[in-house]
C-alpha atoms as a PDB file:
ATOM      1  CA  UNK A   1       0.000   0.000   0.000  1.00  0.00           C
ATOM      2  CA  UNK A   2       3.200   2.782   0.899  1.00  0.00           C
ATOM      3  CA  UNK A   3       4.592   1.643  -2.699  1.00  0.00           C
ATOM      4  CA  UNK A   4       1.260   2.738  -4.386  1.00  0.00           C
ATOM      5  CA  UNK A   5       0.614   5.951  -2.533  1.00  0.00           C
ATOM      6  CA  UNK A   6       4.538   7.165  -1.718  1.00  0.00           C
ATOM      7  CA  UNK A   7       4.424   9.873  -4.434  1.00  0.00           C
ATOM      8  CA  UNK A   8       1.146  10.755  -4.393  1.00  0.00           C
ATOM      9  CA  UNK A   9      -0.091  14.225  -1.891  1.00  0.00           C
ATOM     10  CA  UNK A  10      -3.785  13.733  -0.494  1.00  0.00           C
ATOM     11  CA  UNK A  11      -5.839  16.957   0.044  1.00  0.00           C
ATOM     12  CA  UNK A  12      -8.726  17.164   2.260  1.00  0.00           C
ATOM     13  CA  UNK A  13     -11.382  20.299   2.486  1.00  0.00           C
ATOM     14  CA  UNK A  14     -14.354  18.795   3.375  1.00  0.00           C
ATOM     15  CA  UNK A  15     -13.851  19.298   7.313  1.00  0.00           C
ATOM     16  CA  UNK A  16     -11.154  19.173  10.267  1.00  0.00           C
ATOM     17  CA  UNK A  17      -9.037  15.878   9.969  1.00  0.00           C
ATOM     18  CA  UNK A  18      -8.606  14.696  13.356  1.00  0.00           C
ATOM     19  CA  UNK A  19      -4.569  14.454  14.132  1.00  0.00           C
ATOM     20  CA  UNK A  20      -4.741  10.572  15.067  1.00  0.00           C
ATOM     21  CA  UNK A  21      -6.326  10.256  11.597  1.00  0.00           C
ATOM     22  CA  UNK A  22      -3.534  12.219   9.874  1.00  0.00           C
ATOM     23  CA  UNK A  23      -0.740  10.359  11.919  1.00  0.00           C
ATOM     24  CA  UNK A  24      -2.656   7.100  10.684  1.00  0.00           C
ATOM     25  CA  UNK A  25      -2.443   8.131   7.171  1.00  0.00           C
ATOM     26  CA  UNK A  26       0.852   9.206   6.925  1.00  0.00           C
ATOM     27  CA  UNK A  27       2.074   5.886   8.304  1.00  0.00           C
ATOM     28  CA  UNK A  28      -0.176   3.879   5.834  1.00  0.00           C
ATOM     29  CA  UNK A  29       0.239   6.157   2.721  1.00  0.00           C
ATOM     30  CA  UNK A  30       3.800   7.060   3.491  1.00  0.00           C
ATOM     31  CA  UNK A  31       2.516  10.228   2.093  1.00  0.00           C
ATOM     32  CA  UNK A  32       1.428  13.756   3.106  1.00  0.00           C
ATOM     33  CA  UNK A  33      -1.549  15.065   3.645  1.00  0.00           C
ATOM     34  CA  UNK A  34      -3.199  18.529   3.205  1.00  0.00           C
ATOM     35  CA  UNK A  35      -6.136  20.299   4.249  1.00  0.00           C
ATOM     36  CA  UNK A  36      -7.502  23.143   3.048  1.00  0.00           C
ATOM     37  CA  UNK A  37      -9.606  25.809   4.316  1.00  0.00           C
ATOM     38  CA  UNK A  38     -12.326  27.986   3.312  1.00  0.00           C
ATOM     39  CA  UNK A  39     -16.098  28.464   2.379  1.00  0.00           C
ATOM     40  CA  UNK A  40     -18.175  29.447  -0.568  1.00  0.00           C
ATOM     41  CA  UNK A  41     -17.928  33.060  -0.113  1.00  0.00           C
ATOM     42  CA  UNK A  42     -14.002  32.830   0.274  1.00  0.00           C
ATOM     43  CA  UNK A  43     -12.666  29.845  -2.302  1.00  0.00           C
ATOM     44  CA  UNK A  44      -9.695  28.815  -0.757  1.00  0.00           C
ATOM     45  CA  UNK A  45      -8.014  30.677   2.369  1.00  0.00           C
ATOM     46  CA  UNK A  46      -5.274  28.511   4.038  1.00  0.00           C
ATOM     47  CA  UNK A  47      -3.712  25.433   4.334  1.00  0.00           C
ATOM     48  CA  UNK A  48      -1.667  23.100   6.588  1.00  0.00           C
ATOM     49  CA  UNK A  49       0.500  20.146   5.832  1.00  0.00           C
ATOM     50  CA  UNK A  50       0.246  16.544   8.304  1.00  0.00           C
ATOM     51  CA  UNK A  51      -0.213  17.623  11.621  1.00  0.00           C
ATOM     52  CA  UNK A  52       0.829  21.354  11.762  1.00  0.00           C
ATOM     53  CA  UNK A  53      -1.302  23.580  14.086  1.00  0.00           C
ATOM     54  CA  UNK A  54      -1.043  26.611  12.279  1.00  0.00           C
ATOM     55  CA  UNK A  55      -3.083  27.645   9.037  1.00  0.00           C
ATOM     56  CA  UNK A  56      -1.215  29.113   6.405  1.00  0.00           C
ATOM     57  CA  UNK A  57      -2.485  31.810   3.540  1.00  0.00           C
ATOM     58  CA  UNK A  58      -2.469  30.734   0.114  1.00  0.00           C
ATOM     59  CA  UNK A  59       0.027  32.664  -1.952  1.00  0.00           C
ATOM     60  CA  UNK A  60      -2.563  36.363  -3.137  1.00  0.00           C
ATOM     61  CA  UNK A  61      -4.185  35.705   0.173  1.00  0.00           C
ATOM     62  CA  UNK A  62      -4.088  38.257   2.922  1.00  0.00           C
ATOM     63  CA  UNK A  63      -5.230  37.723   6.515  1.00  0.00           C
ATOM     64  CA  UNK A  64      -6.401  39.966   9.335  1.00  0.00           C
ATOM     65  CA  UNK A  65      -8.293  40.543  11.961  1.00  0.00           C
ATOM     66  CA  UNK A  66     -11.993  42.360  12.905  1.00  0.00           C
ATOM     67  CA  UNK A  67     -11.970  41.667  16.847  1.00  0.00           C
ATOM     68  CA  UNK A  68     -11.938  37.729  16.915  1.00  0.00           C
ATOM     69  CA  UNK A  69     -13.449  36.958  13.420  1.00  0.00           C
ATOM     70  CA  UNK A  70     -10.832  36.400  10.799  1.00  0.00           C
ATOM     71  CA  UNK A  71     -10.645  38.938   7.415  1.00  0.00           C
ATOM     72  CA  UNK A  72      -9.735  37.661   4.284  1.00  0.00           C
ATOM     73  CA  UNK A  73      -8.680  39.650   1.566  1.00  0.00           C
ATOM     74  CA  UNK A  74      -8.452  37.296  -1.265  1.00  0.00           C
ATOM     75  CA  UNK A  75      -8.475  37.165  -5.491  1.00  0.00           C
ATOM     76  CA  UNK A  76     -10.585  34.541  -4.758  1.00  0.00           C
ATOM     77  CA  UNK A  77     -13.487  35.862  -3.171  1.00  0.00           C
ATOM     78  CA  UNK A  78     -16.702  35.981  -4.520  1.00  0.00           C
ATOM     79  CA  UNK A  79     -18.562  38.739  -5.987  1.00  0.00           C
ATOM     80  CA  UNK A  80     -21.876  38.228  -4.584  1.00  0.00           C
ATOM     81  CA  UNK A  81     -23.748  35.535  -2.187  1.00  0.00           C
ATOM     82  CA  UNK A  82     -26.889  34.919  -1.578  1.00  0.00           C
ATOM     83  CA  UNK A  83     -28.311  35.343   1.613  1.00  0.00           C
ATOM     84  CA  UNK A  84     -32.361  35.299   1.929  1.00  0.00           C
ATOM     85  CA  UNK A  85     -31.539  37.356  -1.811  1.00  0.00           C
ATOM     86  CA  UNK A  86     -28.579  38.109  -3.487  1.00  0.00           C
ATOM     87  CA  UNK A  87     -25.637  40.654  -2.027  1.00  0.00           C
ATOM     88  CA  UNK A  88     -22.779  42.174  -3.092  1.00  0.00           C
ATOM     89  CA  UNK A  89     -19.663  41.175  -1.234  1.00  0.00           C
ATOM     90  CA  UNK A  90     -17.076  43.356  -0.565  1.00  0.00           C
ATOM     91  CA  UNK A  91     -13.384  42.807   0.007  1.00  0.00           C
ATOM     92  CA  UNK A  92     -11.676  42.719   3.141  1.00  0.00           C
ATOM     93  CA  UNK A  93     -14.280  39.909   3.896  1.00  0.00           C
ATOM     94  CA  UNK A  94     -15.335  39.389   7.362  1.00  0.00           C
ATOM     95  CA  UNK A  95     -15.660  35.763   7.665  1.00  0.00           C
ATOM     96  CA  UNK A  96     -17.566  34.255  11.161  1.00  0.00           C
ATOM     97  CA  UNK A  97     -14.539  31.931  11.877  1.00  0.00           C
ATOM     98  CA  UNK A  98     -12.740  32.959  15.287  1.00  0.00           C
ATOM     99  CA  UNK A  99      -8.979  32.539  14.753  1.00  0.00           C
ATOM    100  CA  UNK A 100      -5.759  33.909  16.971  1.00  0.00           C
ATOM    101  CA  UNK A 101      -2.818  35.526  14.348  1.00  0.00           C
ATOM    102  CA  UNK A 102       0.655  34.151  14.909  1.00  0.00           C
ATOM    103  CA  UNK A 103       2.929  36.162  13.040  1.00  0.00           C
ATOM    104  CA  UNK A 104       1.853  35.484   8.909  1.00  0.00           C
ATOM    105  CA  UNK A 105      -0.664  32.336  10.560  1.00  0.00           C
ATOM    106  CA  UNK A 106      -3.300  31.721  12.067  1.00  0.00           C
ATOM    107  CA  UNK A 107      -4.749  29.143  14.628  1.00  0.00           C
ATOM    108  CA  UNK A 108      -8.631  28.282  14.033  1.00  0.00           C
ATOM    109  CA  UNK A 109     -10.125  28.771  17.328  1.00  0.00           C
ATOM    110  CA  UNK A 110     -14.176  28.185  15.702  1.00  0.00           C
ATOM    111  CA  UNK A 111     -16.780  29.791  14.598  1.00  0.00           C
ATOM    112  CA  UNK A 112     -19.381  32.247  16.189  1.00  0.00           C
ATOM    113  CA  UNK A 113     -21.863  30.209  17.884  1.00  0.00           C
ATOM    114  CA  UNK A 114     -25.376  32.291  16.586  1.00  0.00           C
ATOM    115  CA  UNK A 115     -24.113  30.474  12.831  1.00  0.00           C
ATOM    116  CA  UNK A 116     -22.810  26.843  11.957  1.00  0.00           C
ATOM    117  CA  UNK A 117     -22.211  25.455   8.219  1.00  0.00           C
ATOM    118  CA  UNK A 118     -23.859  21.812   7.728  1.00  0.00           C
ATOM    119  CA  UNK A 119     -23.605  20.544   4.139  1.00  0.00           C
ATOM    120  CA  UNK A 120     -22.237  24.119   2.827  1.00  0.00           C
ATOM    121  CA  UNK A 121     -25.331  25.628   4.037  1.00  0.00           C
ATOM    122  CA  UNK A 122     -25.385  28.512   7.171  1.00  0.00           C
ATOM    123  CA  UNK A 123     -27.806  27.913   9.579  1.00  0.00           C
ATOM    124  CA  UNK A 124     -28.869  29.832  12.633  1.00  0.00           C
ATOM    125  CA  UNK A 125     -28.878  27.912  15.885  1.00  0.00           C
ATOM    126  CA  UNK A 126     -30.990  30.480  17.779  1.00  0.00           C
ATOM    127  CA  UNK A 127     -33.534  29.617  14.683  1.00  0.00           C
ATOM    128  CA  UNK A 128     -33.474  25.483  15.500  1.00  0.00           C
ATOM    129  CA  UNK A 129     -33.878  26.277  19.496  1.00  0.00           C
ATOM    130  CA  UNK A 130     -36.953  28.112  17.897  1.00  0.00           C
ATOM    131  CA  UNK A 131     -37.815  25.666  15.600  1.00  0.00           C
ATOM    132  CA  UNK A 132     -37.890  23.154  18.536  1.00  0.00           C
ATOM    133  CA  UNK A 133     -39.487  25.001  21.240  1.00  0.00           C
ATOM    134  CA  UNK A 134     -43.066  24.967  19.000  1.00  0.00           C
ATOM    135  CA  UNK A 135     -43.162  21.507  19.614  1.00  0.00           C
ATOM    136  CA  UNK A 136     -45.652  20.541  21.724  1.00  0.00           C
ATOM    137  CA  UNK A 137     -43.707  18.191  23.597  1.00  0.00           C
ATOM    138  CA  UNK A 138     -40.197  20.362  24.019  1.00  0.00           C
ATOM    139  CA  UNK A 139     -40.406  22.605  26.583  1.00  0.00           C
ATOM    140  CA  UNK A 140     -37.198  24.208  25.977  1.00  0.00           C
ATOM    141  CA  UNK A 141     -34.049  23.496  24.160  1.00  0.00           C
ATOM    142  CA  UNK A 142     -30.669  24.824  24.031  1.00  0.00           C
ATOM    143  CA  UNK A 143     -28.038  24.034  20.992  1.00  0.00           C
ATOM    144  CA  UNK A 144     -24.732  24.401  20.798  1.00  0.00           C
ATOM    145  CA  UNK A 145     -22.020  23.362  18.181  1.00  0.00           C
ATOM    146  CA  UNK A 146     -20.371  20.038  19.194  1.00  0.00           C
ATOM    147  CA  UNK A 147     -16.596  20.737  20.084  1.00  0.00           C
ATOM    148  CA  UNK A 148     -15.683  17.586  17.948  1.00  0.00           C
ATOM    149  CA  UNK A 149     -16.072  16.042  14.526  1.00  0.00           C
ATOM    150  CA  UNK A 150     -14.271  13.272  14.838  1.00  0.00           C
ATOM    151  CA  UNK A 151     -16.818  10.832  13.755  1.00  0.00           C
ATOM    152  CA  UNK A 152     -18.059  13.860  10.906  1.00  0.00           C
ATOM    153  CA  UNK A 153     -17.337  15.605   8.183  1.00  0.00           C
ATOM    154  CA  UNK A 154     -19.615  18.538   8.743  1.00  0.00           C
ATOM    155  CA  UNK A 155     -20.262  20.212  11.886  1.00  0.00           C
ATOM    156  CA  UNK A 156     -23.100  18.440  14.579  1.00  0.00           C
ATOM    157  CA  UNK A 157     -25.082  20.094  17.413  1.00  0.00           C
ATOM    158  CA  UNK A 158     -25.042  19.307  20.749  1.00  0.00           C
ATOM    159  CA  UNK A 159     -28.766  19.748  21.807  1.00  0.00           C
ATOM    160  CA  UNK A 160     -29.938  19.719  25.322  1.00  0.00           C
ATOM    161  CA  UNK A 161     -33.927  19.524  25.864  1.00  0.00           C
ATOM    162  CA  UNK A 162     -36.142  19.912  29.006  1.00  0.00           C
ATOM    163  CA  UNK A 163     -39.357  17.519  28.507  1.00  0.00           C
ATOM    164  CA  UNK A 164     -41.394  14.928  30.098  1.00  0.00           C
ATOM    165  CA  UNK A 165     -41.019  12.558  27.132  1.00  0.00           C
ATOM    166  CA  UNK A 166     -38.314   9.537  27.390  1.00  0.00           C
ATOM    167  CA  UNK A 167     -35.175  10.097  25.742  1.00  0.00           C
ATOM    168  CA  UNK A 168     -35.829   8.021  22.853  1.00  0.00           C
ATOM    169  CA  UNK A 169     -38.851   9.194  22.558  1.00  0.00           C
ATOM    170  CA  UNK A 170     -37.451  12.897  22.064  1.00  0.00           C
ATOM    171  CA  UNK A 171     -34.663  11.938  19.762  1.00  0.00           C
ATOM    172  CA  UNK A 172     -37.261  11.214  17.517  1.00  0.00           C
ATOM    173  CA  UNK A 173     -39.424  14.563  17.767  1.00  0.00           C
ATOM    174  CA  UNK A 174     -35.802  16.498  17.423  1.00  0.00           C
ATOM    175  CA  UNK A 175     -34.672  14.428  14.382  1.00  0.00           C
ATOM    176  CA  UNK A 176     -38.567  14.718  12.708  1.00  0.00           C
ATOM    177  CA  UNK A 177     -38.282  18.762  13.107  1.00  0.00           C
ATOM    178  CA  UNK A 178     -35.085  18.959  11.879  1.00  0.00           C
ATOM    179  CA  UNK A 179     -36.165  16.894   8.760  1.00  0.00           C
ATOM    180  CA  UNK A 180     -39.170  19.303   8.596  1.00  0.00           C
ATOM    181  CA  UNK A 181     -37.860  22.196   8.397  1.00  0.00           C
ATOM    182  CA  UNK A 182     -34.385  21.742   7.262  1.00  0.00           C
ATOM    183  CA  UNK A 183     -35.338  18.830   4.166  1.00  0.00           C
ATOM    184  CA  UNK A 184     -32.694  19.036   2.089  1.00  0.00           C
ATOM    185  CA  UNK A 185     -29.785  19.479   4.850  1.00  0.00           C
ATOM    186  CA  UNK A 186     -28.501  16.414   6.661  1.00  0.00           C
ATOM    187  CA  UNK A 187     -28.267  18.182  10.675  1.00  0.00           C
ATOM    188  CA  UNK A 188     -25.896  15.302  13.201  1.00  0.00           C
ATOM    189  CA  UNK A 189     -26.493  15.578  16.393  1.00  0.00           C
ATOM    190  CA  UNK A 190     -26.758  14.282  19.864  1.00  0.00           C
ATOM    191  CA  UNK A 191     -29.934  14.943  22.194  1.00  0.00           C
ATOM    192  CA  UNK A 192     -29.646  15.061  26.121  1.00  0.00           C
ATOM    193  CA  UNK A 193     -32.449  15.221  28.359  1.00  0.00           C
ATOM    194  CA  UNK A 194     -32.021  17.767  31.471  1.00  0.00           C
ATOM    195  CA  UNK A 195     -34.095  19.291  33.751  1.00  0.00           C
ATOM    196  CA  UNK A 196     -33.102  22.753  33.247  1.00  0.00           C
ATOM    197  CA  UNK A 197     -31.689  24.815  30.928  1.00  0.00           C
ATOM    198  CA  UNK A 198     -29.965  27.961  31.505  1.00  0.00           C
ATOM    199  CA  UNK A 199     -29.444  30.766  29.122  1.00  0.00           C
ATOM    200  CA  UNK A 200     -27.381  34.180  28.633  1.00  0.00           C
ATOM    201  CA  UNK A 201     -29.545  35.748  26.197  1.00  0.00           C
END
């Protein structure tokens, strides 16, 4: 299997490789393996090679930030997007990704929690919590984005829900919304029961 692969480089963009994946790769492959990051809006921003930490710019890509939320600056961009109806982007893009700069890097931190991108498509989590709490048996629910996708490519939610249904019971009402309202998105996630939720908004 090295033999095959030794000369061949592997790129990856549709999500975060976990690093014992990448470490497993390399050793079966015997080759390297790049990710690449960016969206839509942006085409390509950065990259990283095996199991760096640090994102690099691609070369006519500049990098900044707006408080937390990285800016891109890129040939690459896109001209418009559509968003409810189409907009005009404009360049230095403000992107929702939460990065730290080191030096001409930049470490991905995440992504602002009010937006998460399943299946290339932004969603609102404030709208699911919505979405859930008209069901007659939720009483309230509170999602967040799940701090790993090791067993994903796109992003899952971590959804906590106060109800007097059994467990199973409301993994199937949250699953049966989420096909409702979101049909042509496939949303991962995992439901907890609690008996309280407690909110800063």
């Amino acid at each position: 299997l090295k033999n095959k692969y030794k000369n061949i480089t592997f790129l990856s963009s549709t999500g975060k490789l976990e690093i014992d994946i990448i470490k497993s790769l390399n050793k079966k492959l015997d080759s390297e393996i790049y990710q690449l990051f960016g969206s839509t809006e942006t085409g390509g921003i950065a990259y990283k090679i095996n199991t760096e930490e640090l994102w690099k710019p691609l070369p006519s890509v500049d990098i900044d930030k707006n408080g937390s939320n990285l800016v891109v600056c890129s040939p690459f961009l896109s001209h418009h997007a559509i968003v409810n109806e189409l907009i005009e982007l404009k360049s230095p893009f403000i992107t929702t990704d939460i990065v730290e700069l080191v030096e001409d890097s930049f470490r991905l931190i995440g992504r602002e929690s009010e937006i998460i991108k399943v299946s290339g498509k932004r969603i609102s989590i404030l709208e699911i919590e919505s979405l859930l709490e008209k069901s007659k048996y939720i009483d309230e629910a509170l999602v967040k984005l799940g701090q790993s996708i090791h067993l994903y490519k796109d992003e899952y939610l971590d959804i906590s829900i106060v109800s007097s249904l059994a467990l199973e019971d409301i993994r199937k009402e949250v699953k049966s919304v989420l096909r409702y309202n979101y049909i042509n998105i496939n949303i991962k996630s995992t439901i907890v029961l609690v008996e309280q939720i407690e909110k800063n908004y």
